[in-house]
PDB file of N, CA and C in Angstrom:
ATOM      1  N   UNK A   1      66.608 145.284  70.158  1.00  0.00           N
ATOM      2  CA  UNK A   1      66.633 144.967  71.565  1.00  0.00           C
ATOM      3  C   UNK A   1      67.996 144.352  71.911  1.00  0.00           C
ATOM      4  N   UNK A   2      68.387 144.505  72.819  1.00  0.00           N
ATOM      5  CA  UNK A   2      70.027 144.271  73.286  1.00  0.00           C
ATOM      6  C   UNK A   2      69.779 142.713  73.723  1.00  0.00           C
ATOM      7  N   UNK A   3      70.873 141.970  73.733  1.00  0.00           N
ATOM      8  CA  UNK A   3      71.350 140.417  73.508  1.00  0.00           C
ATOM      9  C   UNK A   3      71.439 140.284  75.004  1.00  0.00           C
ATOM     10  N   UNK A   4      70.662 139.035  75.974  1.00  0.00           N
ATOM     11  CA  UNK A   4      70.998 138.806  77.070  1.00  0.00           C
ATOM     12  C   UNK A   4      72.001 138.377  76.917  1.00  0.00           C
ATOM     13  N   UNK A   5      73.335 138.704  77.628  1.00  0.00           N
ATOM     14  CA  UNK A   5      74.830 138.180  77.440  1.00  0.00           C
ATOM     15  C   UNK A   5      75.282 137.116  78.688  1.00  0.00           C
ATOM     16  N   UNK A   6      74.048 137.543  79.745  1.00  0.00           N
ATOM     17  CA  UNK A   6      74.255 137.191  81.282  1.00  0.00           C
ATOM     18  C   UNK A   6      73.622 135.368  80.967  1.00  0.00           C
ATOM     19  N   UNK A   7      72.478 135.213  80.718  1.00  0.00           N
ATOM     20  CA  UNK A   7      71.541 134.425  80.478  1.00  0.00           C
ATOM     21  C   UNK A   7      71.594 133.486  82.174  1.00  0.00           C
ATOM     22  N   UNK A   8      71.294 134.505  82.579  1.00  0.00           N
ATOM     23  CA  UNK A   8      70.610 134.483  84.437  1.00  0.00           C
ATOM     24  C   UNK A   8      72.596 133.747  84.875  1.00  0.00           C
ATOM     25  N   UNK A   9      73.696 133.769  84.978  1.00  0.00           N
ATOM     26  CA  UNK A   9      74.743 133.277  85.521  1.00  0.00           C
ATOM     27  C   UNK A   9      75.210 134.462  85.745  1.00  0.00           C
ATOM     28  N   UNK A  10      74.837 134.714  87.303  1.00  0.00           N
ATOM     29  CA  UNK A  10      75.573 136.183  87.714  1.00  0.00           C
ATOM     30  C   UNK A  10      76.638 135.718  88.419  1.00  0.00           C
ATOM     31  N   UNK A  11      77.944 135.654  87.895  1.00  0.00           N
ATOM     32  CA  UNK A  11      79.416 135.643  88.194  1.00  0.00           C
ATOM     33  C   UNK A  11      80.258 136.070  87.468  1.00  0.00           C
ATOM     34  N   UNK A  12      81.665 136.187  88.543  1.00  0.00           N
ATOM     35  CA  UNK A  12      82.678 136.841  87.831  1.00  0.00           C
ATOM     36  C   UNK A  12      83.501 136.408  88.139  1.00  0.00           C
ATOM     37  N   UNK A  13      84.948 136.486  87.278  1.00  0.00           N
ATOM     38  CA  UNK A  13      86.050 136.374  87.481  1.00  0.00           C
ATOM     39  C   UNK A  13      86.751 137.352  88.573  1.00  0.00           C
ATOM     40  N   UNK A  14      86.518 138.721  87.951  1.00  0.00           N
ATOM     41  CA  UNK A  14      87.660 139.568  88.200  1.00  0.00           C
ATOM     42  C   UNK A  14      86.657 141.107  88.590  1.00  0.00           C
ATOM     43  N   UNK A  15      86.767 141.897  89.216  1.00  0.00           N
ATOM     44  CA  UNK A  15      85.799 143.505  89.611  1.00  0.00           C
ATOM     45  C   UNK A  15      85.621 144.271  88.155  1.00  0.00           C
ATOM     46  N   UNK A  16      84.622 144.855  87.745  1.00  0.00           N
ATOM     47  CA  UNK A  16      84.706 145.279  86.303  1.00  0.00           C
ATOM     48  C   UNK A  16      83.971 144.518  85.427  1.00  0.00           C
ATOM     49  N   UNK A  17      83.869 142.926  85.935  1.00  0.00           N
ATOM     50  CA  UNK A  17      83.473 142.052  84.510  1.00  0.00           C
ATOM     51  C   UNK A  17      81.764 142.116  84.166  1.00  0.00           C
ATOM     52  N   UNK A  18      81.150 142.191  85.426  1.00  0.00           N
ATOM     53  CA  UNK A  18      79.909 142.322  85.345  1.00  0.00           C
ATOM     54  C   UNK A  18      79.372 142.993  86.162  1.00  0.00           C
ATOM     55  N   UNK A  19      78.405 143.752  85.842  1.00  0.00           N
ATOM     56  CA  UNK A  19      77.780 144.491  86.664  1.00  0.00           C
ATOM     57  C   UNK A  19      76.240 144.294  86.166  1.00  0.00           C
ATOM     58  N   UNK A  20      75.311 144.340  87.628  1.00  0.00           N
ATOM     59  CA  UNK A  20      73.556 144.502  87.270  1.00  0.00           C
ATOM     60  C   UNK A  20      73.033 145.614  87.752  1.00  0.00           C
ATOM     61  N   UNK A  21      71.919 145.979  87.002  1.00  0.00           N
ATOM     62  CA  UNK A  21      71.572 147.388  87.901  1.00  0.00           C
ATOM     63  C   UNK A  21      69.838 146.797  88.119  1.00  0.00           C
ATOM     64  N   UNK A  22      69.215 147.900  88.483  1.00  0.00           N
ATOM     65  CA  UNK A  22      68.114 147.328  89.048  1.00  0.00           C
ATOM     66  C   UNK A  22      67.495 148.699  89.550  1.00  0.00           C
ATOM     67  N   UNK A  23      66.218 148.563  89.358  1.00  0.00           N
ATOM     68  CA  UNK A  23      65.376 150.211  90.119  1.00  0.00           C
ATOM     69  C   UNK A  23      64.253 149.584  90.882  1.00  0.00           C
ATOM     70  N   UNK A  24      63.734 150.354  91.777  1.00  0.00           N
ATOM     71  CA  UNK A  24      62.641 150.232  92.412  1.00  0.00           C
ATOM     72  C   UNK A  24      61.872 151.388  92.719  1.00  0.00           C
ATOM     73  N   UNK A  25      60.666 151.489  93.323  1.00  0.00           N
ATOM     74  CA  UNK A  25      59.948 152.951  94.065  1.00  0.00           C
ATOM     75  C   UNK A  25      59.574 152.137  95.214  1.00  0.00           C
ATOM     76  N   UNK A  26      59.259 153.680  95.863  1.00  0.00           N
ATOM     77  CA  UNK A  26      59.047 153.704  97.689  1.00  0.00           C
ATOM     78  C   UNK A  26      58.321 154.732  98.048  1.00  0.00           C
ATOM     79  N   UNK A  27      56.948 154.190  98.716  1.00  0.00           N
ATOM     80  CA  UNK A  27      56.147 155.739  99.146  1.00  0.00           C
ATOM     81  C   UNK A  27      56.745 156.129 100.282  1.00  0.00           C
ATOM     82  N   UNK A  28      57.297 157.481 100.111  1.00  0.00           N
ATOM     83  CA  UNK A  28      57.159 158.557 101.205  1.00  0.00           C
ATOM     84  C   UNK A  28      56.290 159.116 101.388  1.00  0.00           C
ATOM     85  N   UNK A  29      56.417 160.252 102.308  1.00  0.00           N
ATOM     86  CA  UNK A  29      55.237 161.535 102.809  1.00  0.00           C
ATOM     87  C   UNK A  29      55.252 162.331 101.895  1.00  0.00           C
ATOM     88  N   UNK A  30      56.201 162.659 101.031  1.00  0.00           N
ATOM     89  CA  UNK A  30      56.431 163.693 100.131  1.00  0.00           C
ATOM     90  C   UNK A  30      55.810 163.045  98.892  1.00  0.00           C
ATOM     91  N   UNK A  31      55.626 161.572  98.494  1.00  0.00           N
ATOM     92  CA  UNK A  31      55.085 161.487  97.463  1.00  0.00           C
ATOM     93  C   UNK A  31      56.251 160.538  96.896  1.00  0.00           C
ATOM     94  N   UNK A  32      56.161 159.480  95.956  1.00  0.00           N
ATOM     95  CA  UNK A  32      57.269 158.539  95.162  1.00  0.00           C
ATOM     96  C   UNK A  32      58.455 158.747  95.145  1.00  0.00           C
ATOM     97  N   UNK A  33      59.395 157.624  95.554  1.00  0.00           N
ATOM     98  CA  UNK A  33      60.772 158.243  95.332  1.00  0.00           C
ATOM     99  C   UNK A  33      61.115 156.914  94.259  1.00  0.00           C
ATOM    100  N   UNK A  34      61.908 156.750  93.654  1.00  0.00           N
ATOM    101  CA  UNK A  34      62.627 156.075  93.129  1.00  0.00           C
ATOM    102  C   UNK A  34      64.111 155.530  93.335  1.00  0.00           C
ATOM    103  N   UNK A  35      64.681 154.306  92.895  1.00  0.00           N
ATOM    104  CA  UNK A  35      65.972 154.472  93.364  1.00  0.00           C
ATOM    105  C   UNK A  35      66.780 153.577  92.721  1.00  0.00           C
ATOM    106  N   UNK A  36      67.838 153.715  91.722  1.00  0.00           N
ATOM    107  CA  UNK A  36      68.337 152.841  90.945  1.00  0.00           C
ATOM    108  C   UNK A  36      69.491 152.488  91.724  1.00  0.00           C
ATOM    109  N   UNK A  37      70.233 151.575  91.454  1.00  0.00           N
ATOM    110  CA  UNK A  37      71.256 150.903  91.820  1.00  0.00           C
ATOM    111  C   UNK A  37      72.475 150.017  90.701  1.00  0.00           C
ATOM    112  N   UNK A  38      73.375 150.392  90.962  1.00  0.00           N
ATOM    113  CA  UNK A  38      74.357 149.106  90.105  1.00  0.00           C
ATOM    114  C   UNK A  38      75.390 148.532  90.867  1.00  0.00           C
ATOM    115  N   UNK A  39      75.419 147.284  91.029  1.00  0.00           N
ATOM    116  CA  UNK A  39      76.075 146.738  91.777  1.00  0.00           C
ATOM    117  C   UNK A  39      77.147 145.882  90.647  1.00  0.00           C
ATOM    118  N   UNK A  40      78.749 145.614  91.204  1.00  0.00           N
ATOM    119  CA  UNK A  40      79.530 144.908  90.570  1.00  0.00           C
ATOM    120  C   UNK A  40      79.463 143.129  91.352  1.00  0.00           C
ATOM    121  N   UNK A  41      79.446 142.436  90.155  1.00  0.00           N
ATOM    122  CA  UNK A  41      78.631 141.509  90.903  1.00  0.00           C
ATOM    123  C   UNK A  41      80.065 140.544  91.670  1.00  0.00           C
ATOM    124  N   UNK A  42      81.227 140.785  91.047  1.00  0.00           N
ATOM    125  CA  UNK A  42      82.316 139.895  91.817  1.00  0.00           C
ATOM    126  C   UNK A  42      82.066 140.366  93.335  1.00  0.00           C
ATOM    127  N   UNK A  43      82.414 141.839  93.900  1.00  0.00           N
ATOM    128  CA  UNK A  43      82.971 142.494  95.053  1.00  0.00           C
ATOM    129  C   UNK A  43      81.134 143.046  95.417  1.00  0.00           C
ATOM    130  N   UNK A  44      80.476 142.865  95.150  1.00  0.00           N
ATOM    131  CA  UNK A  44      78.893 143.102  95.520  1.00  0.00           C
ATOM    132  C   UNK A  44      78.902 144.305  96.191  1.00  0.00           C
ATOM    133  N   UNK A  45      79.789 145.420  95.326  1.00  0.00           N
ATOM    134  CA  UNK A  45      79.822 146.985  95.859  1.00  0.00           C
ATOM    135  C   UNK A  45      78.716 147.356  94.985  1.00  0.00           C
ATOM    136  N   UNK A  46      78.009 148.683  95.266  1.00  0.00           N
ATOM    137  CA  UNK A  46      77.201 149.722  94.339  1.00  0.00           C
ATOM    138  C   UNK A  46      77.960 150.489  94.068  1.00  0.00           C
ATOM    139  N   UNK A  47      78.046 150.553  92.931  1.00  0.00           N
ATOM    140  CA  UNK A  47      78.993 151.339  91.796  1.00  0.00           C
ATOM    141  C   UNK A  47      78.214 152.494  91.112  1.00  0.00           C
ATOM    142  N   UNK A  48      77.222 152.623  91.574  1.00  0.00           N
ATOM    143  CA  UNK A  48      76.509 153.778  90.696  1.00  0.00           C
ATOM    144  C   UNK A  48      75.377 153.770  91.713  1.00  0.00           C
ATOM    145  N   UNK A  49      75.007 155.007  91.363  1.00  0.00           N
ATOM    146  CA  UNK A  49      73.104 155.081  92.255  1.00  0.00           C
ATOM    147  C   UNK A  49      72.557 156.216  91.874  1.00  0.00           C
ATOM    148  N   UNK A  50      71.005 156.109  91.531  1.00  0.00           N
ATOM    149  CA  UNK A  50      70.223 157.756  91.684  1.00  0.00           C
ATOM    150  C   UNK A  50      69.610 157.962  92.737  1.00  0.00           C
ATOM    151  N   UNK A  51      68.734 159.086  93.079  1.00  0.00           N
ATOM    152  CA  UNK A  51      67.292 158.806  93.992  1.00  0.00           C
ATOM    153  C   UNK A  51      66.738 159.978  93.496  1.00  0.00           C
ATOM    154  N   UNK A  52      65.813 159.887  92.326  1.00  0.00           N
ATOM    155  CA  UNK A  52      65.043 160.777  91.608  1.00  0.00           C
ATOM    156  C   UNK A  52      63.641 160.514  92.301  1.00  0.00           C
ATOM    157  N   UNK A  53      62.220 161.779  92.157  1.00  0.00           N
ATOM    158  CA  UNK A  53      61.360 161.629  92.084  1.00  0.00           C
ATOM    159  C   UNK A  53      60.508 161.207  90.776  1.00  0.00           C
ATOM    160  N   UNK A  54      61.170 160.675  89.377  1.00  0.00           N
ATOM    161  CA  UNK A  54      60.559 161.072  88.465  1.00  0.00           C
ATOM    162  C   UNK A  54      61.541 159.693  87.706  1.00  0.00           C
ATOM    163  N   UNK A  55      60.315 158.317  87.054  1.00  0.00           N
ATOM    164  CA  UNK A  55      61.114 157.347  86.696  1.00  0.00           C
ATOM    165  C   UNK A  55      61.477 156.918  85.654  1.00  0.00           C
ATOM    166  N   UNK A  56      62.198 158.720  84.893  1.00  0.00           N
ATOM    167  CA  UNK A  56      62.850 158.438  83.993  1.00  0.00           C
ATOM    168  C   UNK A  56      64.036 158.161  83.324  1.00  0.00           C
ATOM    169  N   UNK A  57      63.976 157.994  82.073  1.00  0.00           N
ATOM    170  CA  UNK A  57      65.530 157.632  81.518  1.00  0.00           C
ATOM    171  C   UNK A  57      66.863 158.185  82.099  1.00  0.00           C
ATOM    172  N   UNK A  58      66.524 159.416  82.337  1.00  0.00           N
ATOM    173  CA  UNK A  58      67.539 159.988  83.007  1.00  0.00           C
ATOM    174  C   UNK A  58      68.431 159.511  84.009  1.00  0.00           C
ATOM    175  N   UNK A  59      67.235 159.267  84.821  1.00  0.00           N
ATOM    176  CA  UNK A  59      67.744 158.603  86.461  1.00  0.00           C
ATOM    177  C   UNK A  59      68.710 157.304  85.945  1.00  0.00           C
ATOM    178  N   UNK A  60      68.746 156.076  85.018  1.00  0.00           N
ATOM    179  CA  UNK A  60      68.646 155.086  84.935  1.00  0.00           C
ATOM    180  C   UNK A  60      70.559 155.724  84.242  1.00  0.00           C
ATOM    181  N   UNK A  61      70.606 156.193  83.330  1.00  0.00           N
ATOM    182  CA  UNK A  61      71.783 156.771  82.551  1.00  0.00           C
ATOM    183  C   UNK A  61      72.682 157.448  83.605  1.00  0.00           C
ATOM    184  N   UNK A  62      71.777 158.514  84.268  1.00  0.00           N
ATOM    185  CA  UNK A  62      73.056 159.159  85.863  1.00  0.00           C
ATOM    186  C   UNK A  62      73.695 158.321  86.456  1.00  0.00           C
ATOM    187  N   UNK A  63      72.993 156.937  86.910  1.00  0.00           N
ATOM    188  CA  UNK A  63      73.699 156.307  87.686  1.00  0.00           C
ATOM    189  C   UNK A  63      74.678 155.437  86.959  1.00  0.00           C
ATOM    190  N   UNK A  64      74.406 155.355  85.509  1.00  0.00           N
ATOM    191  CA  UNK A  64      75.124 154.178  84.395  1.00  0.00           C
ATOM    192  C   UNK A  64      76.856 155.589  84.802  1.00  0.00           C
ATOM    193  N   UNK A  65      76.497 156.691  84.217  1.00  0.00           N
ATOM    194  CA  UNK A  65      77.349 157.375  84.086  1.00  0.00           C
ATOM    195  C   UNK A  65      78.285 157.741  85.639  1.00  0.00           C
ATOM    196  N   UNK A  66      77.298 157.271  86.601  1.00  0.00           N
ATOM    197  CA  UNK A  66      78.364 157.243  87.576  1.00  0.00           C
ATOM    198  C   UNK A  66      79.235 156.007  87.873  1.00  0.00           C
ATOM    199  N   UNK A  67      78.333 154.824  87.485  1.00  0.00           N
ATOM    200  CA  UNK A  67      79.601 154.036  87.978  1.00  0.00           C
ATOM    201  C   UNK A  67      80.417 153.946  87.219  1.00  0.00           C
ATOM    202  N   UNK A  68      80.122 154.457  85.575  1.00  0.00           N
ATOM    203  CA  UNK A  68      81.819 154.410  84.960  1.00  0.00           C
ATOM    204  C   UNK A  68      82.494 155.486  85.149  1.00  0.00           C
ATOM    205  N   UNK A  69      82.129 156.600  85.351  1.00  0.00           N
ATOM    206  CA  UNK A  69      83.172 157.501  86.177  1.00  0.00           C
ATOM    207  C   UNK A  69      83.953 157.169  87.488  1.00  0.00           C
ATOM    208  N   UNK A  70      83.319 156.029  88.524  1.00  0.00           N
ATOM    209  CA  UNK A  70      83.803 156.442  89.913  1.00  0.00           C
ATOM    210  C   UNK A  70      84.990 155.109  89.617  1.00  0.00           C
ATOM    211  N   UNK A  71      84.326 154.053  88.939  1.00  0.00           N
ATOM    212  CA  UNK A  71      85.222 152.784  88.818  1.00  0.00           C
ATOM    213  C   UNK A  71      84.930 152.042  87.374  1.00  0.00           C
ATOM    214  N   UNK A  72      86.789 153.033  86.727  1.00  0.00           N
ATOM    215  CA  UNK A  72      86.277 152.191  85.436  1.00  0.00           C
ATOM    216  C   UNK A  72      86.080 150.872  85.144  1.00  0.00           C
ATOM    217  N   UNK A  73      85.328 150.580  84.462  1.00  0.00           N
ATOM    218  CA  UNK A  73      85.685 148.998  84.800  1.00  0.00           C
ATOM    219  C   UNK A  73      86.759 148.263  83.233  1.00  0.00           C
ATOM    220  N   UNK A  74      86.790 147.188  83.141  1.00  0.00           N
ATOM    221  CA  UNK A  74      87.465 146.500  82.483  1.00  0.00           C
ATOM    222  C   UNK A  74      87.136 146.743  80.621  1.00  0.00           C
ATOM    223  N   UNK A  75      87.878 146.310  80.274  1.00  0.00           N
ATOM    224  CA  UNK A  75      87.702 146.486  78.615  1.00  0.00           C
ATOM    225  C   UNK A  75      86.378 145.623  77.623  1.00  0.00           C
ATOM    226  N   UNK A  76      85.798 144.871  78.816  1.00  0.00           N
ATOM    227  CA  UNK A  76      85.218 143.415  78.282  1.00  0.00           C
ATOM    228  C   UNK A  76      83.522 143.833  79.385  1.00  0.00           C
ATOM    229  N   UNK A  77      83.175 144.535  79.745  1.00  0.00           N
ATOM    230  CA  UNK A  77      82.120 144.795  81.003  1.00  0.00           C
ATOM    231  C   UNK A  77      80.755 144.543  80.435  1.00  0.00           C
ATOM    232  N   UNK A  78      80.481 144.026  81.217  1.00  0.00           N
ATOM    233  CA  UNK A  78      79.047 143.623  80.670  1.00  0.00           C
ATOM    234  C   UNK A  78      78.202 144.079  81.359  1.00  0.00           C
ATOM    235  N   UNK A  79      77.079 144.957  81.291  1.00  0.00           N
ATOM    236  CA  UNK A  79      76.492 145.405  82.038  1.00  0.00           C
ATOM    237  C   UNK A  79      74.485 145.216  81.778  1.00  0.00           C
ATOM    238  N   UNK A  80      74.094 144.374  82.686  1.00  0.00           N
ATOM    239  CA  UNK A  80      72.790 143.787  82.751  1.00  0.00           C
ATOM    240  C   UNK A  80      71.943 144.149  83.630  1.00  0.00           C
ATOM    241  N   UNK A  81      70.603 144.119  82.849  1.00  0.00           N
ATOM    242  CA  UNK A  81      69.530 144.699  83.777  1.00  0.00           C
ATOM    243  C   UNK A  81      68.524 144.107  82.886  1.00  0.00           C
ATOM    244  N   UNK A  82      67.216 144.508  83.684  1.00  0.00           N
ATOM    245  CA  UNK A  82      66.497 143.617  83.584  1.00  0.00           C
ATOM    246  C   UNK A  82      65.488 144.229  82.461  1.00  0.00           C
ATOM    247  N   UNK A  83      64.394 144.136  81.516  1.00  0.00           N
ATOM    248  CA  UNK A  83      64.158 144.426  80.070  1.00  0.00           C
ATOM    249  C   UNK A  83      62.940 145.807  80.456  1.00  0.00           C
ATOM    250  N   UNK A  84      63.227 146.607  81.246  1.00  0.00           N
ATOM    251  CA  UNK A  84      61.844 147.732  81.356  1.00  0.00           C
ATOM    252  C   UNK A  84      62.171 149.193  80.972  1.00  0.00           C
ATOM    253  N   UNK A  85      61.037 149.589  80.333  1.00  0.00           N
ATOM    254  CA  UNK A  85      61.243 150.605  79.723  1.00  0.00           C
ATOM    255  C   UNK A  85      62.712 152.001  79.420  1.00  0.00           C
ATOM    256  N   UNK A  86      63.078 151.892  80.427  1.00  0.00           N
ATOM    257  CA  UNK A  86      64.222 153.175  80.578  1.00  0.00           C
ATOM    258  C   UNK A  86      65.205 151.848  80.757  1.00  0.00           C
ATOM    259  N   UNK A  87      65.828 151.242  80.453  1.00  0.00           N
ATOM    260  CA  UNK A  87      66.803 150.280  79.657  1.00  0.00           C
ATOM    261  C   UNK A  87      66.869 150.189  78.539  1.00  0.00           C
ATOM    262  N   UNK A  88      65.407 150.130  78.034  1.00  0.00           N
ATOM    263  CA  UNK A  88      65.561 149.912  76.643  1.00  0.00           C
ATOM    264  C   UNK A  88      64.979 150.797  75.363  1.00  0.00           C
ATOM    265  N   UNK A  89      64.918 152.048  76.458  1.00  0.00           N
ATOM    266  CA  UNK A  89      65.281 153.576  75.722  1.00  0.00           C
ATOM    267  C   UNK A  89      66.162 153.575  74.606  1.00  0.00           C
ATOM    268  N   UNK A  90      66.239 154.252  73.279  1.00  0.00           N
ATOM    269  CA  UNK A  90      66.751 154.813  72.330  1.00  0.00           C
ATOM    270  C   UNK A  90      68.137 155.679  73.151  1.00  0.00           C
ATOM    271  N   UNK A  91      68.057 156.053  74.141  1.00  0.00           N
ATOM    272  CA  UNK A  91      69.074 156.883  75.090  1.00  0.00           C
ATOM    273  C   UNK A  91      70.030 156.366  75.398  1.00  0.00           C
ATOM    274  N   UNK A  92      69.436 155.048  76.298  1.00  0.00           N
ATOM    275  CA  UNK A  92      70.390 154.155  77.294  1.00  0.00           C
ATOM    276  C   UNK A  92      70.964 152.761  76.638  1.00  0.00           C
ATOM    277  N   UNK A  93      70.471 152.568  75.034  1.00  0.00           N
ATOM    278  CA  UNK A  93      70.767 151.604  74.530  1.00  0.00           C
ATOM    279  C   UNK A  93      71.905 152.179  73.657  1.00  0.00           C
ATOM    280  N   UNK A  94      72.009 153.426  73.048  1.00  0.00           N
ATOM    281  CA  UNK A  94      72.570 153.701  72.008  1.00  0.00           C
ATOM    282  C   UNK A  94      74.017 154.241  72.772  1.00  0.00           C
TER     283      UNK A  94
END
């Protein structure tokens, strides 16, 4: 199981240093949506996002893989979320 590094002190120095992500669901008419998020916690931008019908690992990794594509972040990034299942996937840990 991965090391809380945060131990609940969400701050930063500098854009890059930390980031949290976080998912939720939402009934529509069409049926569950889902919706992950990662926010950088200095500049409180979303740096990544999905909106899957389906609340798996996948969704949780697309959006990991977008925010280090759109904004790399720093050499030192710590990136925290909270301990539920598709975090702590064999996928999204390794």
């Amino acid at each position: 199981m991965p090391l809380d590094r945060v131990n609940r002190q969400f701050s930063a120095d500098r854009p890059g240093q930390l980031r949290v992500s976080d998912f939720t669901h939402v009934k529509t008419q069409r049926g569950m949506a889902y919706v992950v998020f990662i926010t950088d916690v200095l500049s409180r931008q979303i740096v990544g996002w999905k909106l899957p019908t389906t609340p798996r690992t996948d969704f949780v990794l697309g959006a990991l893989e977008q925010a280090l594509y759109a904004r790399r972040p720093g050499a030192r990034l710590v990136h925290h979320s909270d301990r539920g299942s598709q975090y702590l996937s064999i996928r999204y840990i390794h």
